[in-house]
Protein backbone atom coordinates (compact mmCIF):
# COMPACT_ATOMS: atom_id res chain seq x y z
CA UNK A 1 11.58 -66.60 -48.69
CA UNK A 2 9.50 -64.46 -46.42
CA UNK A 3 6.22 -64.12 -45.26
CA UNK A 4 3.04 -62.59 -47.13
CA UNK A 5 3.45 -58.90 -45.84
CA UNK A 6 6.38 -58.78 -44.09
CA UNK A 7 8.50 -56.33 -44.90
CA UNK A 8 12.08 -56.12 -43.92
CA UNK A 9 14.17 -52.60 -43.85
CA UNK A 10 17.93 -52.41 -45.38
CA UNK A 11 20.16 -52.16 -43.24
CA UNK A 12 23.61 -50.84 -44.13
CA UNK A 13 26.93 -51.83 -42.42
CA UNK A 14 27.66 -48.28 -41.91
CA UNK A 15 24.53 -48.21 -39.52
CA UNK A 16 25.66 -51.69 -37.65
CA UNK A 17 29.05 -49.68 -37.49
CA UNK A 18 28.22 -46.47 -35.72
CA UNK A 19 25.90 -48.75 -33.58
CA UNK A 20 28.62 -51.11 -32.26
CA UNK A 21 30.76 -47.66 -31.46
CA UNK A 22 27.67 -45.64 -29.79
CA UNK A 23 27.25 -49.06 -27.60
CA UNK A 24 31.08 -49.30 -26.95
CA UNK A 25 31.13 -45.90 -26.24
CA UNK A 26 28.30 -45.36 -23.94
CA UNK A 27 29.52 -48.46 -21.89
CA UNK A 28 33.04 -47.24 -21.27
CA UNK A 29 31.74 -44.13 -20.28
CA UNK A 30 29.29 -45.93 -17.75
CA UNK A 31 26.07 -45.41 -19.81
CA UNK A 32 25.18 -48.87 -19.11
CA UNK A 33 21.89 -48.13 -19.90
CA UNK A 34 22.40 -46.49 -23.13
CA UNK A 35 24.75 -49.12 -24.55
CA UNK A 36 22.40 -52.34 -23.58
CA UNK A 37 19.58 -50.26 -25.87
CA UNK A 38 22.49 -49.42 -28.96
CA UNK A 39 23.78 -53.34 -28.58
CA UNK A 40 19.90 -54.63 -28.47
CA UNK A 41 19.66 -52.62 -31.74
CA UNK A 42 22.78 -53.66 -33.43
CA UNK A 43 22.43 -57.74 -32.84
CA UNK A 44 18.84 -57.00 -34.08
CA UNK A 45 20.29 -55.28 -37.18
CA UNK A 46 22.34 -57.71 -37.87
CA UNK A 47 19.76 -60.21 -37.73
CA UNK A 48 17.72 -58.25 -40.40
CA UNK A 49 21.16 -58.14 -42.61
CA UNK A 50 21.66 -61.91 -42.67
CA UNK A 51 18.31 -62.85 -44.53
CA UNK A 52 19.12 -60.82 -46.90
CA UNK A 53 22.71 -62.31 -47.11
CA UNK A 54 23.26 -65.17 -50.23
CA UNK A 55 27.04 -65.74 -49.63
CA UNK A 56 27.44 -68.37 -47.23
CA UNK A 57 31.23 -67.09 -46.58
CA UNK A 58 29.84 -63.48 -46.06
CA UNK A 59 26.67 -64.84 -44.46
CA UNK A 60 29.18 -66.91 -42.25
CA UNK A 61 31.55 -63.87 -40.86
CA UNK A 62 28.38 -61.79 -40.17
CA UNK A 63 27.17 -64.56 -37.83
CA UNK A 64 30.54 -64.42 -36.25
CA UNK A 65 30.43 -60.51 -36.00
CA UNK A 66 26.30 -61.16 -34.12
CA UNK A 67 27.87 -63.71 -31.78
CA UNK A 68 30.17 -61.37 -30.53
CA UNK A 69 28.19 -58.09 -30.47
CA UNK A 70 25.43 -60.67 -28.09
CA UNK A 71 28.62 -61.98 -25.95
CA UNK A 72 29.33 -58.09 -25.31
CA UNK A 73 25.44 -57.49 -24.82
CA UNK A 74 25.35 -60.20 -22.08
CA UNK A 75 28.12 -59.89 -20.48
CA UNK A 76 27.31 -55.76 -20.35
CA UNK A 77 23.72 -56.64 -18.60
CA UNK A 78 25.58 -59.21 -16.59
CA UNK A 79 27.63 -56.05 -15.44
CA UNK A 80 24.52 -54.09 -14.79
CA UNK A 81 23.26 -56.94 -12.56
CA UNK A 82 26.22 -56.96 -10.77
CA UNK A 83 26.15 -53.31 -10.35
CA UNK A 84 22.13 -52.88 -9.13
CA UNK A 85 23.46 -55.89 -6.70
CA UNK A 86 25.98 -54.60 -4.96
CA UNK A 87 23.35 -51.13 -4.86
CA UNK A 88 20.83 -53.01 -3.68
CA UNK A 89 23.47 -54.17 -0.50
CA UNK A 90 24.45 -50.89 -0.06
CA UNK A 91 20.98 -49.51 0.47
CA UNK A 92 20.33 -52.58 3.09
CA UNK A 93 23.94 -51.52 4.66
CA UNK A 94 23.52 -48.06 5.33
CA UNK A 95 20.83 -47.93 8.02
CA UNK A 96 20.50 -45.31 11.10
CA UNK A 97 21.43 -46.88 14.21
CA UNK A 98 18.57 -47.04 16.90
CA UNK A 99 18.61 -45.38 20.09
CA UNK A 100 22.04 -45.09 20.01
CA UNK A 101 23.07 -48.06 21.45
CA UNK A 102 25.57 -50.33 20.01
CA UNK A 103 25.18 -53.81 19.08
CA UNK A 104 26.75 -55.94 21.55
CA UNK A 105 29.27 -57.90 19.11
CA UNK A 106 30.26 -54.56 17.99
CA UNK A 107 33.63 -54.10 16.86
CA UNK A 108 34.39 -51.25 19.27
CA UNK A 109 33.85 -53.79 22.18
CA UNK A 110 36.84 -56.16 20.81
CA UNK A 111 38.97 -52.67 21.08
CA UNK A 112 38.33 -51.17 24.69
């Protein structure tokens, strides 16, 4: 069943467990960073779990248990994207004005 000198590690559901609430954890408490890493780990862990699963019903609830740990991996970086995007704009926003002058089409100009 697996390859000449491959070796996989037990994993225990207790580990998958305190994995899934370190990654919950450190993304509510805006440890986006932190929480991608503990979800990488526990998708990966529960990879490593279901070759050694034989019960297809058991096999079958752990695969439903890795879909949704990746859904809430994804949709975490797609967060993090989000997030460096709108830095990025602010960083592009928030430049000195030159010489003082303002632009023309300026807002103030509408007022006076």
């Amino acid at each position: 069943m697996y390859a000449a000198g491959m070796t996989i590690m037990a994993v225990s559901v207790g580990e998958i467990c305190e994995n899934t609430k370190l990654a919950r954890e450190m993304a509510l408490m805006g440890n986006y960073e932190s929480a991608l890493v503990y979800y990488e780990g526990t998708v990966q862990m529960i990879h490593r779990l279901l070759i050694t699963i034989a019960d297809p019903t058991r096999k079958s609830k752990w695969q439903l248990v890795q879909k949704q740990m990746a859904r809430e991996y994804e949709q975490l970086k797609a967060t993090v994207a989000t997030l460096q995007m709108f830095q990025h704009e602010g960083e592009k926003a928030i430049t000195p004005l030159t010489s003082g002058k303002r632009h023309k089409n300026c807002c103030y100009s509408y007022i006076l």
